[in-house]
Structure formats: C-alpha cells, structure tokens
Protein backbone atom coordinates (compact mmCIF):
# COMPACT_ATOMS: atom_id res chain seq x y z
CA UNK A 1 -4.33 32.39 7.80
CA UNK A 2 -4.19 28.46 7.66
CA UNK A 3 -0.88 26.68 9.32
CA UNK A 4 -0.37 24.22 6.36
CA UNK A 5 -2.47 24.23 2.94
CA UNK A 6 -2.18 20.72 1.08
CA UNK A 7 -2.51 20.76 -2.42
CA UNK A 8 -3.54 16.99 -3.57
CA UNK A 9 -5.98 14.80 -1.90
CA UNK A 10 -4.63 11.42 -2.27
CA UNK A 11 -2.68 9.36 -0.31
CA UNK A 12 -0.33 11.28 0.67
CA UNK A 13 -1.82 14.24 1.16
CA UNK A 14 -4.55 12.58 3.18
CA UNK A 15 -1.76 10.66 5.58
CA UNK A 16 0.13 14.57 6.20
CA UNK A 17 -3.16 15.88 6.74
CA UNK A 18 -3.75 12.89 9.65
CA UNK A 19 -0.51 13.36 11.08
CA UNK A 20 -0.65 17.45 11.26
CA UNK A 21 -3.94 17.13 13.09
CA UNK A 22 -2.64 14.99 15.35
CA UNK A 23 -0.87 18.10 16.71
CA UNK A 24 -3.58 20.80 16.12
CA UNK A 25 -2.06 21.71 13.58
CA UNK A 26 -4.66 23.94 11.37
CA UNK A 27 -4.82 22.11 7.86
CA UNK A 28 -6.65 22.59 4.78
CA UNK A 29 -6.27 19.69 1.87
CA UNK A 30 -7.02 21.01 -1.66
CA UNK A 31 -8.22 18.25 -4.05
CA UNK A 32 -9.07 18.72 -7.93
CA UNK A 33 -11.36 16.58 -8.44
CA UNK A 34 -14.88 16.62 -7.32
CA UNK A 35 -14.96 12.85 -6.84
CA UNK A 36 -12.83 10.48 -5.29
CA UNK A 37 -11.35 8.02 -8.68
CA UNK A 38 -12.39 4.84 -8.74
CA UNK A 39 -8.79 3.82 -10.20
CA UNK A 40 -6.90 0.79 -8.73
CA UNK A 41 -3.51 2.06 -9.60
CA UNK A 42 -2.09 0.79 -6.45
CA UNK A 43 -3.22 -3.15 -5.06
CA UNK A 44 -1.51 -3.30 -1.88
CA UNK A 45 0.50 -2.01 1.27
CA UNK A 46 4.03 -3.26 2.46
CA UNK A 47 5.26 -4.23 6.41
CA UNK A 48 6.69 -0.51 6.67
CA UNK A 49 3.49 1.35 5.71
CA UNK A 50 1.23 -1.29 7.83
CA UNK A 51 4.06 -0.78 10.78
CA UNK A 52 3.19 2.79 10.20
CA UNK A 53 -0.58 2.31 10.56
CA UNK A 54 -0.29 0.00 13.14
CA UNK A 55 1.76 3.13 15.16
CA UNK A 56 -1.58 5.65 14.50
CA UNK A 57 -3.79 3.15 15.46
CA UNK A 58 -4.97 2.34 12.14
CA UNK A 59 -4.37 -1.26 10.96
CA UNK A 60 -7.71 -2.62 12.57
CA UNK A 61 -9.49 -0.54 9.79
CA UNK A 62 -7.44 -1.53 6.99
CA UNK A 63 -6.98 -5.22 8.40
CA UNK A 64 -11.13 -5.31 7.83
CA UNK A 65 -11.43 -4.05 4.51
CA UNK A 66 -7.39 -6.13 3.19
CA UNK A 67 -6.13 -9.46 2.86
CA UNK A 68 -2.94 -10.78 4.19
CA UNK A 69 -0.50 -12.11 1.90
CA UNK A 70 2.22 -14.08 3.94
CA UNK A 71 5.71 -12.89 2.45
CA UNK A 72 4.13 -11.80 -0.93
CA UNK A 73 6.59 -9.02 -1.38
CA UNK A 74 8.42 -10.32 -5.06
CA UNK A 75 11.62 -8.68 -6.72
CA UNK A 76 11.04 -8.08 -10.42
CA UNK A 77 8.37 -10.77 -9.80
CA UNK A 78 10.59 -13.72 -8.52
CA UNK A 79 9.62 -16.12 -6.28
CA UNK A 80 11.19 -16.88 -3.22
CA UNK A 81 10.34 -16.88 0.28
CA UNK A 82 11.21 -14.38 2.55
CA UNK A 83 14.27 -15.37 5.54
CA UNK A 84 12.40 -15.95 8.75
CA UNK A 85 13.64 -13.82 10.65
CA UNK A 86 12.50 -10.27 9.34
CA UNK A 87 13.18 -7.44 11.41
CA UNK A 88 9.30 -7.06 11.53
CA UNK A 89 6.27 -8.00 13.38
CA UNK A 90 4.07 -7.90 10.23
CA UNK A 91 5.82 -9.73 7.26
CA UNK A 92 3.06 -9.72 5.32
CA UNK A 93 1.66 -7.51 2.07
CA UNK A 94 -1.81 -6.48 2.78
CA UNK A 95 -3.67 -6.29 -0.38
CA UNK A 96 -6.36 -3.89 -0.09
CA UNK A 97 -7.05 -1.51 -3.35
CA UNK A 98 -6.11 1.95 -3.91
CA UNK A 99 -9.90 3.39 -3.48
CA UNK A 100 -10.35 1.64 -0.19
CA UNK A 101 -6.49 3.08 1.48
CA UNK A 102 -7.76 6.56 -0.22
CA UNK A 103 -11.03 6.47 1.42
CA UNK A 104 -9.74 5.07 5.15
CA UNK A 105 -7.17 7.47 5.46
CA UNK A 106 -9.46 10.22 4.29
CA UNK A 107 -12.40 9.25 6.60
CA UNK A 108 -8.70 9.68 9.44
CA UNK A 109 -8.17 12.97 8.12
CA UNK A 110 -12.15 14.00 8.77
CA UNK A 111 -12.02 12.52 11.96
CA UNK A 112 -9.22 14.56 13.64
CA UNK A 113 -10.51 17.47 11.72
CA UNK A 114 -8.83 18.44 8.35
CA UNK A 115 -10.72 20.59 6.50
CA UNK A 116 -10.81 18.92 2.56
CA UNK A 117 -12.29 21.11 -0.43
CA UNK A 118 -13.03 18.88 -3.22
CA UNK A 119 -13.01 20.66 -6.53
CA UNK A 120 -10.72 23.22 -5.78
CA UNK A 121 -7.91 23.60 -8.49
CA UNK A 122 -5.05 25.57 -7.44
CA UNK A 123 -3.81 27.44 -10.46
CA UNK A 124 -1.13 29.80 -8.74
CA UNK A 125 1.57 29.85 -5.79
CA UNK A 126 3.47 32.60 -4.43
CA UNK A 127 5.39 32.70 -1.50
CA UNK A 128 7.40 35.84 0.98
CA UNK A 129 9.25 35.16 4.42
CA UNK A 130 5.64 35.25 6.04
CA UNK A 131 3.60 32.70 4.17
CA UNK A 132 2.43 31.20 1.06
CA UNK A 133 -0.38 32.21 -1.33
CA UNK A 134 -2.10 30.04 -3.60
CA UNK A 135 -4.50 30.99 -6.17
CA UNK A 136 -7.37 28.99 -6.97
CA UNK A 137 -9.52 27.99 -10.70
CA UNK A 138 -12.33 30.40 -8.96
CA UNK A 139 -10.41 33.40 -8.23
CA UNK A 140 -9.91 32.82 -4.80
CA UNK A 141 -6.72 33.94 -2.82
CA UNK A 142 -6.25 31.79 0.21
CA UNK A 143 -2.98 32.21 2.67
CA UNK A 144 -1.10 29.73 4.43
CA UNK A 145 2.20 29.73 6.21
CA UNK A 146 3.10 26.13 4.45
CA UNK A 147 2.50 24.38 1.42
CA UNK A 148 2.74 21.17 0.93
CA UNK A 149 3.10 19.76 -3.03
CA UNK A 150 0.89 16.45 -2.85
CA UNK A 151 0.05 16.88 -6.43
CA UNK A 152 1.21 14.22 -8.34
CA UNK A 153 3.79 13.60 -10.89
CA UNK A 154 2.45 15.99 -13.42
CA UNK A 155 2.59 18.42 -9.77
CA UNK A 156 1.55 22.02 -10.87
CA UNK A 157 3.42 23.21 -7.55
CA UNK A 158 6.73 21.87 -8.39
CA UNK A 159 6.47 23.26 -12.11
CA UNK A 160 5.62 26.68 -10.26
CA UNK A 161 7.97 26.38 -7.98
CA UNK A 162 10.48 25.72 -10.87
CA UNK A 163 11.87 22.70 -9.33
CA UNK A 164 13.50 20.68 -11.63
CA UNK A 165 12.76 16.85 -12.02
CA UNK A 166 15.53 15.45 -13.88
CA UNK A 167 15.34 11.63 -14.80
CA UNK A 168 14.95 9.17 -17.53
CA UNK A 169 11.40 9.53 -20.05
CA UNK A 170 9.45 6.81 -21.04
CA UNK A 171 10.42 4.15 -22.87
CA UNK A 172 7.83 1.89 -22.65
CA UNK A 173 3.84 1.70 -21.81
CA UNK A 174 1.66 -0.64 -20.78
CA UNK A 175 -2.18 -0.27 -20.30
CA UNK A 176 -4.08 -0.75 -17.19
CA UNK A 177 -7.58 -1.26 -16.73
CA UNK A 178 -10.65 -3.40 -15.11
CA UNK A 179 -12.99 -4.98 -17.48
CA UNK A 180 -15.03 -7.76 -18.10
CA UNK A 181 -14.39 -10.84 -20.18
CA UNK A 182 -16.64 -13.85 -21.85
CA UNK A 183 -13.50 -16.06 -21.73
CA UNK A 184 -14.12 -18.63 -18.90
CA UNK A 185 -11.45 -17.69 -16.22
CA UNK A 186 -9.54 -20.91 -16.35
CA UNK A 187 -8.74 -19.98 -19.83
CA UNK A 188 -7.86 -16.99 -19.16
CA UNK A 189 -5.35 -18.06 -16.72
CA UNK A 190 -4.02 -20.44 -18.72
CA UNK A 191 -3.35 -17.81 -21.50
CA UNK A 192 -1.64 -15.28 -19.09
CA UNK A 193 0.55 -18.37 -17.85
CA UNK A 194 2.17 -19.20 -20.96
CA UNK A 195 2.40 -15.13 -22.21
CA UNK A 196 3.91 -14.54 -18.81
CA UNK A 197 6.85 -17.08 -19.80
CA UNK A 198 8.43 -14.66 -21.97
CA UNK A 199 6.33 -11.07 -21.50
CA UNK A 200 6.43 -10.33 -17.66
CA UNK A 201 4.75 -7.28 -17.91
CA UNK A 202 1.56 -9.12 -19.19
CA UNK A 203 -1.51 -9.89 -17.17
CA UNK A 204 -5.03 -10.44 -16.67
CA UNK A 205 -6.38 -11.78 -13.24
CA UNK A 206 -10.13 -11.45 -11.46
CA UNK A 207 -10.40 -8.25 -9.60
CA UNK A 208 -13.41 -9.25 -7.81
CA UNK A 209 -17.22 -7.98 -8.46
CA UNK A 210 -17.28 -10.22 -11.93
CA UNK A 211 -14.43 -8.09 -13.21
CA UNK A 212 -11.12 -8.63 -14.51
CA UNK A 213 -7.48 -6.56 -13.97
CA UNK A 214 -5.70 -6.63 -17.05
CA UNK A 215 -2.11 -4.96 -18.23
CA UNK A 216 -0.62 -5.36 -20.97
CA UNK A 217 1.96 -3.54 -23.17
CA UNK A 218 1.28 -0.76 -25.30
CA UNK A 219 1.62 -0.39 -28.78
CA UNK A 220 3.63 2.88 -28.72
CA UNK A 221 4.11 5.58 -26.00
CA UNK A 222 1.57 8.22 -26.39
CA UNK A 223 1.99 11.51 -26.34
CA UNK A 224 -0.26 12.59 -24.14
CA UNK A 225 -0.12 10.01 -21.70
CA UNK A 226 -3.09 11.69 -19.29
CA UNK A 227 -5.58 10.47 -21.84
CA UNK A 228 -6.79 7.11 -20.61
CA UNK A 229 -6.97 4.35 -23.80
CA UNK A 230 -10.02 3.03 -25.14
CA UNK A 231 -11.35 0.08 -24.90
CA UNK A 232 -10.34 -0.94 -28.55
CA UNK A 233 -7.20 0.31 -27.78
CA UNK A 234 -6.65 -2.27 -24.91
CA UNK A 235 -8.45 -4.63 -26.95
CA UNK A 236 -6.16 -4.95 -29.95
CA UNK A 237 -3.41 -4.88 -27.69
CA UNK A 238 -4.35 -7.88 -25.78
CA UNK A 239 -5.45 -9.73 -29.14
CA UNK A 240 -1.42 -8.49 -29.84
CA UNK A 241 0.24 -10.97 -27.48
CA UNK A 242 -2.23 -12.80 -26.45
CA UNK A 243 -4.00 -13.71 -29.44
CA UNK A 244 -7.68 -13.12 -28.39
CA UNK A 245 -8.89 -10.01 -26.13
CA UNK A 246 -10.87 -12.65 -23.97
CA UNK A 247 -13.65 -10.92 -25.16
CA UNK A 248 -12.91 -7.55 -22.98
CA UNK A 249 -15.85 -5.46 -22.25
CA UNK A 250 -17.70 -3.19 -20.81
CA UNK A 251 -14.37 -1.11 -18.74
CA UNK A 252 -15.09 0.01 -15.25
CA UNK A 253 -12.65 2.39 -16.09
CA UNK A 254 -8.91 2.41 -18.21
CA UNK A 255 -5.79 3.90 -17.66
CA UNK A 256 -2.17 4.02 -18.61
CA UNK A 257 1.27 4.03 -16.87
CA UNK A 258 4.86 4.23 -18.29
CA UNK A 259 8.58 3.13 -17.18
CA UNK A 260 9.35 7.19 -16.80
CA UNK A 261 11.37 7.80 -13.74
CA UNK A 262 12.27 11.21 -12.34
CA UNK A 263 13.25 12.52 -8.77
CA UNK A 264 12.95 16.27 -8.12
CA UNK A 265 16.05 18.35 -7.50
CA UNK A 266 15.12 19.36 -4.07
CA UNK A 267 12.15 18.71 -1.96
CA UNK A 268 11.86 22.05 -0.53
CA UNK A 269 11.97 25.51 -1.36
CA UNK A 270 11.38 28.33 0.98
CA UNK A 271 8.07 27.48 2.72
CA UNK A 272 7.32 24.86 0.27
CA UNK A 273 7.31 21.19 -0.03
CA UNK A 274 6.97 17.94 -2.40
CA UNK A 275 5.63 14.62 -1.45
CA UNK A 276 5.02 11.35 -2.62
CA UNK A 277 4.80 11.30 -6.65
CA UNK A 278 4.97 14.87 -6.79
CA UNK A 279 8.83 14.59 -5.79
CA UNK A 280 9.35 11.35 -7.60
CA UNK A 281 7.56 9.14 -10.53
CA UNK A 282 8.83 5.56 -11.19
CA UNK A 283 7.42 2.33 -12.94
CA UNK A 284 4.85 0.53 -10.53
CA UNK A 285 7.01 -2.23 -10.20
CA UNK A 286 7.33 -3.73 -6.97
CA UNK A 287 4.13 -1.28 -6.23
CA UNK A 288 6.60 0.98 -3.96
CA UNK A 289 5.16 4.46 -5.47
CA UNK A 290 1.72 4.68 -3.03
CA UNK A 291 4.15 3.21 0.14
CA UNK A 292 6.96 5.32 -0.66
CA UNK A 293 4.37 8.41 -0.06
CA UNK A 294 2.84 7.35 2.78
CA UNK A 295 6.39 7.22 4.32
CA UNK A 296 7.29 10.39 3.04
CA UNK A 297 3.80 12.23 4.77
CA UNK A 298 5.13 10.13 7.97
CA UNK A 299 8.50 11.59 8.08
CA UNK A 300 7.19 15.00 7.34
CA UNK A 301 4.19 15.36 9.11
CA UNK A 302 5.76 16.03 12.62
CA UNK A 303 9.02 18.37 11.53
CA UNK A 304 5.99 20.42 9.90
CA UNK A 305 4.03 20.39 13.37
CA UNK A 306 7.16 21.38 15.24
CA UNK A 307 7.63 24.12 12.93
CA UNK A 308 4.54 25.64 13.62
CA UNK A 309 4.27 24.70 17.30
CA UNK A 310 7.76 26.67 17.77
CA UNK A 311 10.15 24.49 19.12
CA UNK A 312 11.52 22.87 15.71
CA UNK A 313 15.58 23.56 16.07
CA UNK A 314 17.28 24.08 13.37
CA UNK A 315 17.82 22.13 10.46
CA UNK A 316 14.60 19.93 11.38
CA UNK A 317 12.90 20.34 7.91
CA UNK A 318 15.57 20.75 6.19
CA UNK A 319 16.22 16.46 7.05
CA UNK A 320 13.20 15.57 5.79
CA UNK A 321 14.72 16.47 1.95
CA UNK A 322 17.89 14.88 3.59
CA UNK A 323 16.34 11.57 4.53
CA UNK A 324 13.57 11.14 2.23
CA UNK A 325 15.49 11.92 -0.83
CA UNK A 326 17.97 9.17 -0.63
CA UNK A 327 15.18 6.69 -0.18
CA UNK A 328 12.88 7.30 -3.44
CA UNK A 329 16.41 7.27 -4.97
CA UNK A 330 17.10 3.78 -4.19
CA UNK A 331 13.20 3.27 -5.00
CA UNK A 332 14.00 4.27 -8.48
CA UNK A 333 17.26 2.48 -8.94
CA UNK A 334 15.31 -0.89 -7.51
CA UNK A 335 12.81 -0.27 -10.09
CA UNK A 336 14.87 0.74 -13.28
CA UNK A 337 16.53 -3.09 -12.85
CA UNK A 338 13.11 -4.24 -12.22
CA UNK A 339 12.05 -2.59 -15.55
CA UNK A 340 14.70 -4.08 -17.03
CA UNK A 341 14.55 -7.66 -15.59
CA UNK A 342 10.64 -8.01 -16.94
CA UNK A 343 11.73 -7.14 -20.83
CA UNK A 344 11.46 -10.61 -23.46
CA UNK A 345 14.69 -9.74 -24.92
CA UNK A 346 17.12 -12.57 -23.92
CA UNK A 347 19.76 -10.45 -22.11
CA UNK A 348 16.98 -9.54 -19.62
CA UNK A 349 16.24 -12.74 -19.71
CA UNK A 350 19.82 -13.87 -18.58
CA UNK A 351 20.04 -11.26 -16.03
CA UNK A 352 16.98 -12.94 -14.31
CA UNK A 353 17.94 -16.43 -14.58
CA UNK A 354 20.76 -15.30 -12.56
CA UNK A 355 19.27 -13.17 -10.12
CA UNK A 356 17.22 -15.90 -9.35
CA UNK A 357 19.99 -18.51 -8.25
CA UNK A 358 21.18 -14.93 -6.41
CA UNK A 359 18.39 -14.42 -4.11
CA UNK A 360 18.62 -18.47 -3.08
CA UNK A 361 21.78 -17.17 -0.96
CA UNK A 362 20.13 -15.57 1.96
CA UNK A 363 21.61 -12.15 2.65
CA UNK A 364 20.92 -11.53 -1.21
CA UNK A 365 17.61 -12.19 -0.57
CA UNK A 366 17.05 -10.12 2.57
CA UNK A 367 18.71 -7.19 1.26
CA UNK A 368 16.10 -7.10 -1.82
CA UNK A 369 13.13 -7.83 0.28
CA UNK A 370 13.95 -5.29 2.76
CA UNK A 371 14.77 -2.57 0.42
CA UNK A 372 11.47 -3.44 -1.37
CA UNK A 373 9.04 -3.63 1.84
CA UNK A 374 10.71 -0.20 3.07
CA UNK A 375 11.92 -1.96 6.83
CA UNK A 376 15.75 -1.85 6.17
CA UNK A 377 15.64 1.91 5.72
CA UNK A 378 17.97 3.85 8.00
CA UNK A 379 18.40 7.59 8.02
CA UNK A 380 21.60 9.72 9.23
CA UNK A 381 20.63 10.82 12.96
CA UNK A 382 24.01 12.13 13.20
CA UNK A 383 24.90 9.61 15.39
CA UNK A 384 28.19 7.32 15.32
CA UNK A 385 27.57 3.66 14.13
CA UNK A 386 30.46 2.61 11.85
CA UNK A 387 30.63 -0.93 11.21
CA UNK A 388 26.67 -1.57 10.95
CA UNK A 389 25.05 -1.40 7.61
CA UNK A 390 21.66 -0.47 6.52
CA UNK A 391 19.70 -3.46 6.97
CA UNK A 392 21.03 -4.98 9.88
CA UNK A 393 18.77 -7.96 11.23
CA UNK A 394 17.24 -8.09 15.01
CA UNK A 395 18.89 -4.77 16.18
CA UNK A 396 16.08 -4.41 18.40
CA UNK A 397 18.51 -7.59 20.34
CA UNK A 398 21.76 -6.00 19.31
CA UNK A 399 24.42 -3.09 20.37
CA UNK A 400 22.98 0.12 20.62
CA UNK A 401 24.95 1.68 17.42
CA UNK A 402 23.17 -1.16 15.18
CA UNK A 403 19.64 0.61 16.21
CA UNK A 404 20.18 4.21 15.44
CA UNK A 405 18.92 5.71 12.66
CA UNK A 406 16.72 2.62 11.75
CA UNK A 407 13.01 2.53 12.80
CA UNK A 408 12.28 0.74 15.89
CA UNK A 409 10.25 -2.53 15.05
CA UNK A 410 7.11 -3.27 17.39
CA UNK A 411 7.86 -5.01 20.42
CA UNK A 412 6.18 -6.29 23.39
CA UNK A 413 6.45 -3.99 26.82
CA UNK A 414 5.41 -5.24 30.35
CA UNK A 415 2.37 -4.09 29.34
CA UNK A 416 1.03 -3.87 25.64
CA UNK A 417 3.08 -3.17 22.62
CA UNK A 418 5.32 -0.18 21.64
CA UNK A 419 3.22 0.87 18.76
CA UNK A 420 0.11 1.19 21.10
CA UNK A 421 2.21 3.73 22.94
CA UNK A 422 2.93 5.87 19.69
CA UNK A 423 -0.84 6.83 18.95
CA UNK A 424 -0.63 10.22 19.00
CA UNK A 425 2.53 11.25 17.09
CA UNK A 426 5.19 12.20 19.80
CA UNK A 427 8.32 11.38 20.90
CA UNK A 428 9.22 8.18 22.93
CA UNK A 429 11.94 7.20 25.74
CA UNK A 430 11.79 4.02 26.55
CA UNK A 431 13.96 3.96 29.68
CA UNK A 432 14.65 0.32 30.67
CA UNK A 433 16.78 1.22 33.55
CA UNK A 434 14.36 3.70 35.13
CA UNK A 435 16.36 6.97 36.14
CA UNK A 436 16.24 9.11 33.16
CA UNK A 437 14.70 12.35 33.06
CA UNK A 438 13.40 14.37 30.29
CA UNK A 439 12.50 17.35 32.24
CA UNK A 440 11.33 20.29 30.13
CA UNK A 441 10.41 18.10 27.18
CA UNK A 442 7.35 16.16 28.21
CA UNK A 443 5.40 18.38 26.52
CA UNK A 444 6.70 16.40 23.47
CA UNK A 445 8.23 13.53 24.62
CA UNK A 446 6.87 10.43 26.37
CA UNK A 447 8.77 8.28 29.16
CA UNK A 448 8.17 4.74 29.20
CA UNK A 449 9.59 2.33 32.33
CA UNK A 450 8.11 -0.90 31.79
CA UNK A 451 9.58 -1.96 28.92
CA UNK A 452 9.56 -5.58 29.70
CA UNK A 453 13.08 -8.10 28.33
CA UNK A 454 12.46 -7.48 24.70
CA UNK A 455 14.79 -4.27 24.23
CA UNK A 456 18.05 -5.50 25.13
CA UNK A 457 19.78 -2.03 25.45
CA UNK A 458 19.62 0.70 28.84
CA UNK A 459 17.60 2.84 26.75
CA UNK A 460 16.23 4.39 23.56
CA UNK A 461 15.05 7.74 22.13
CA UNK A 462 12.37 7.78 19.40
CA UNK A 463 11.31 10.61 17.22
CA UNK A 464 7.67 10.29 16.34
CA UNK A 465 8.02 8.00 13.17
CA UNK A 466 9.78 5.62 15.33
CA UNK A 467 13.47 6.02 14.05
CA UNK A 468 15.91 5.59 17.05
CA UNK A 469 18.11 9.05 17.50
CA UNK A 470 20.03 7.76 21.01
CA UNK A 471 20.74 4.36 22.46
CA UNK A 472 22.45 4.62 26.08
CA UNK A 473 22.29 5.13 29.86
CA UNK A 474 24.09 8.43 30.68
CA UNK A 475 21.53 11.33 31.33
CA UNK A 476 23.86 13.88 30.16
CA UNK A 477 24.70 12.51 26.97
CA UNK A 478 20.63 12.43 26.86
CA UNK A 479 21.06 15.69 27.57
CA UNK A 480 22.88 16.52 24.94
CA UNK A 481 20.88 15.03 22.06
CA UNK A 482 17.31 15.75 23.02
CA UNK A 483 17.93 19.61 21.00
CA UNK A 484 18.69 17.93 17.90
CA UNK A 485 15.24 16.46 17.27
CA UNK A 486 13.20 18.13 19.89
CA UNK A 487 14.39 21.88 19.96
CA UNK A 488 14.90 23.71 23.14
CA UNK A 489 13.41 22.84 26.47
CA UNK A 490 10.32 24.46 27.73
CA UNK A 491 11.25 27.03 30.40
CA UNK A 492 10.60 26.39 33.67
C-alpha cells in the first residue's frame, strides 16, 4: 500500500510530491499524459512562491533558467511601482515559463524519490476508513491511504468525489497561443499599443526562439472549451481587432482560457484532497492560478507527512481546507474586478481611471500588491492578535501579535539566512534569548540560538511553511502551544 497517491502531474502535484519526500513519505504521482505539454499557460512566479523555493533550496535552479523583473507584479495591468519597503527579501516576479517550473520541480520530485507514472489515467476512486482505491484506464487497482486531487479544473477526483464547485461560468474567451508572424516586430508592437488603449485583454509580444505570444479575444465561448482553436480561428480573430493577423503562422501549439471562476465546496473529504486548480479555476489575470497551487502543495505537504508519520494532533488537516480556502477566495474576488477592469466598455473604463489615482496613495497600493504577490497572507493560528490586520508591514521588527499567523520573511541570522535553515521541511524555534527547550519534539522541530539583531522579538515558533504559530519568552506558554501544530511529544 502507497502512503499518498497523487493524481495530476503538474505543478502542484509535482511541489506535494517534493515536499512528502522530504519526510519519507512513500508517494506515487499519477499523470495522464505521456508527455510533458509544451503549453506556456503560466509566464512567471511571484515573491511568495520564490520565498517558498528559496526555503527548499530551490531558487538557484529556477534563478538560472528565469529572469528577474524588479516590482513587475501589475493590478488589472496598472502601472505603478511597488512601496519600498515590502515585507520581502525578493520583490521581484521571476519570469520563467510554465514548461521550465514543470520540468524543475519534477526533476525535485525524482531526486528525493517520487515515483511518477506517466500515462496512467485514473478512471475510478473509492475510499473506506483504511485507505483509498483508485482505478486506472488499464484495469489496474492500486491502494493508497491518501489521495491527493491535483487534477485540474476539469478534476475527475472532485467530480467522483461529488464535491461541488459552485461559481460563476464563462462569460468571455480569449485565445492563447505561440506562433510565428511575417509582420516586422516593431509593427507589431505598435499595433498591440494602440489595440491595448481600449482592449486590455489584447496582445501579441516575442516569446523568444523566433516566436510570438499572442491573446486575443474570442469570437464566442465554445462549447467545448478543451478543444484547442485553430490557427484560422486565432487568425480571423486577430484580423478582428487588430485589423491584420500579422501574418500568424505556423503555431507551436494553441490553446484557450475563459473568465470562469469556481471554488470547490470543501477541500477534503474523508481521506481525500483537492489542490491547486482542481479546488479552484479563475481568469489568468494577475497569473495567480500556477502560484496559488504551489502554495496550496506547501501548506499541505507537511500536515499530510504528519499524518502518516503519527504525530499529526487533531484538527491538523482539517486547517489546510481552513487556511487555504479563504485564500483562493480572495484570489478569485481579486480577479473577477480584474476581469472586469480590462473590458472596453466605458464603465470599466471609469472604474480604472479611478483605481489608478487609488493605488498613487500608498497603503492602496500595498494592499493590492501584496494580496496579488501572495506575501500579505495570514492564516488563523488560533492565536490572539486583535488590532493587527492582514498585511501588516515589517512585523519581522514589530510586537510579537503583528507576526503570528503571517509567514516569516527571510532574514539574516549570526550565521546565514533563515531560509537556509528550513531545507528540509520541519519546524523552526528561533530562540533569541537562548533558554528554551523543546524537549521531546526535536524529532520535528529545530532550535536555532544565533539569530543575530534582525528578529526583534524573545522568540518565534515556525511550522514548516514558515507561518509564525508563537511569539514569546515563557517556556510554559511554549509548552502549551507546541501540541497544536506538532502533536504529542515523543516519549521519553
């Protein structure tokens, strides 16, 4: 029997795998397709998912292969720089496409041992109080005591499951592909600059290797939207608002995406969970939807471990529906006003006049760009903080209630950085004043002393995705909120 079967090797399944291993936890990853897609459905990773690498030991890889884009983070596409004082030590976007993050993390997975079948297409799911069976295309039965939903947004586990995922349906499409053009590419760009004044949800840019990204909106939504367009499709579109289809040829390969938005009911039932689109589909806007999955294999990935190691208490996975939830809902409220904000009809147009003069006043500004880069995120540890509010600035300098709950941003210790100390996936105290104990936890907990000036509180508690659960001095207090997160001491 298998601890944890995946079903979906993307992303997210491929970051849950990384972060199971990481705990020997036995994993298998279930993939559909025999290939890897060459699709570029995603063109870039925000400051919480390259915090997040940066904590695994990843971001050297993806630095390599990416390109830093200094505060390129836009809401509905408006321009304005990020404040300067970002709770973050990487305000940047990283632009790196989809294929590449799918192959890196992938290559992770291998590497601490996931075993991925390619071509396997589950077809069936059944589940008792001891495990979880899954049918596959070929006949085969193969048991688990998880399963993990990493399926997409057309997810056949959550339709088995019966899990409903209540939302809006399309309204609009637009068509995505890479091609190549005759149309010199300074009159191109000039083109897509004057269609972009009034159709924000135009666009046609180099891609790199002599090719060209273009979107542009469809003529009607189809109704079957997994059947990619043709290239005369795309074509007459772009000759629609653009007046010529730059001479579009030859596609590398064409796709299509719509303004749907939907957020499962639940993300878990019984031994079963939903991840990244699988639990919730939005527009692309703001390019949150491969980010927002990543974070949801982070948060999940060691609650599932602790589960099968023995010692998660009660109520563990049961937070990761509680926390995660909340988040891709504010995803999909950011990106219905986004989807709104890029329409040619002049009330949209209105709206974004004035949410540009909005964002000049700082604290408009930061709110948006933190919500959108996933840093001002802050979960309910169960912890007292009244009077702080999600998004509060430099709490790594402030009281100890503004830290809890919110991710801990890297800092520098008397020797190396906090995130170097998070490598392999456990829990952190970082005990400034030097006489805390956490005796009969160190087999998942790690005590730092030398923190160095930069943490201006007695001490922290991390989980492993670096939220903060306790800020103080008193051991017993400590005492008393190791069991929440960390289940019951190890006897002796």
């Amino acid at each position: 029997m298998t601890d944890v079967i995946i079903v979906g090797g993307g992303p997210t399944g491929m970051m849950l795998a990384s972060e199971l291993r990481l705990h020997d936890v036995d994993v298998l990853v279930l993939e559909r397709d025999a290939e890897p897609s060459a699709m570029v459905r995603s063109l870039g990773l925000h400051p919480r998912s390259i915090e997040i690498l940066d904590q695994r030991g990843l971001l050297d890889r993806f630095l390599a292969h990416g390109t830093r884009y200094p505060g390129a983070a836009r809401f509905a596409g408006i321009d304005r720089p990020w404040p300067p004082d970002l709770d973050t030590a990487h305000g940047y976007v990283l632009g790196i496409p989809q294929p590449v993050t799918d192959r890196l993390l992938t290559e992770r997975a291998v590497e601490l041992g996931a075993d991925i079948r390619r071509g396997a297409e589950m077809m069936g799911v059944e589940q008792d109080d001891d495990g979880v069976t899954v049918e596959l295309a070929d006949g085969a039965r193969l048991r688990s005591t998880w399963l993990v939903g990493c399926d997409g947004g057309r997810s056949r586990v959550r339709r088995l499951l019966g899990i409903a995922f209540p939302g809006e349906p399309a309204r609009n499409e637009w068509l995505l592909g890479e091609v190549e053009v005759t149309t010199p590419p300074d009159e191109v760009a000039a083109a897509v600059e004057e269609i972009r004044r009034t159709h924000r949800g135009f666009g046609v840019g180099p891609a790199g290797n002599g090719l060209f990204r273009a979107v542009v909106p469809a003529g009607s939504v189809s109704e079957d939207r997994s059947t990619p367009p043709t290239l005369d499709e795309l074509r007459t579109q772009l000759r629609a608002f653009a007046g010529t289809d730059f001479g579009a040829r030859s596609p590398r390969w064409l796709s299509r995406f719509t303004d749907a938005t939907r957020l499962a009911e639940c993300y878990r039932e019984g031994r079963v969970f939903l991840a990244g689109d699988a639990a919730h589909v939005h527009p692309p806007l703001g390019g949150q939807g491969l980010n927002l999955g990543i974070q949801d294999a982070f948060n999940l990935g060691w609650k599932l471990a602790a589960a099968v190691a023995g010692w998660a208490p009660i109520g563990l996975l049961d937070s990761y529906d509680t926390e995660r939830r909340p988040v891709a809902d504010d995803v999909l409220t950011i990106t219905r006003v986004q989807s709104e904000l890029i329409l040619p009809e002049p009330g949209p147009r209105a709206v974004r006049r004035l949410l540009q003069e909005l964002m000049g006043v700082e604290e408009v500004n930061r709110l948006l760009i933190e919500r959108i880069t996933g840093i001002g995120i802050r979960y309910d540890v169960g912890a007292t903080h009244e009077g702080h509010e999600n998004g509060t600035r430099d709490g790594h300098r402030g009281d100890g209630d503004a830290l809890l709950g919110r991710r801990l941003r890297d800092i520098a210790l008397s020797r190396g950085r906090l995130y170097e100390r998070m490598r392999d996936g456990r829990g952190l105290l970082l005990d400034r004043i030097g006489v805390l104990s956490i005796a009969g936890w160190e087999d998942r907990i790690d005590r730092v002393t030398d923190v160095g000036d930069e943490l201006n509180v007695p001490a922290v508690l991390l989980r492993p995705d670096g939220h903060v659960v306790w800020v103080g001095d008193d051991q017993r207090d400590l005492l008393n909120r190791l069991p929440r997160w960390f289940g019951a001491p190890a006897l002796g």
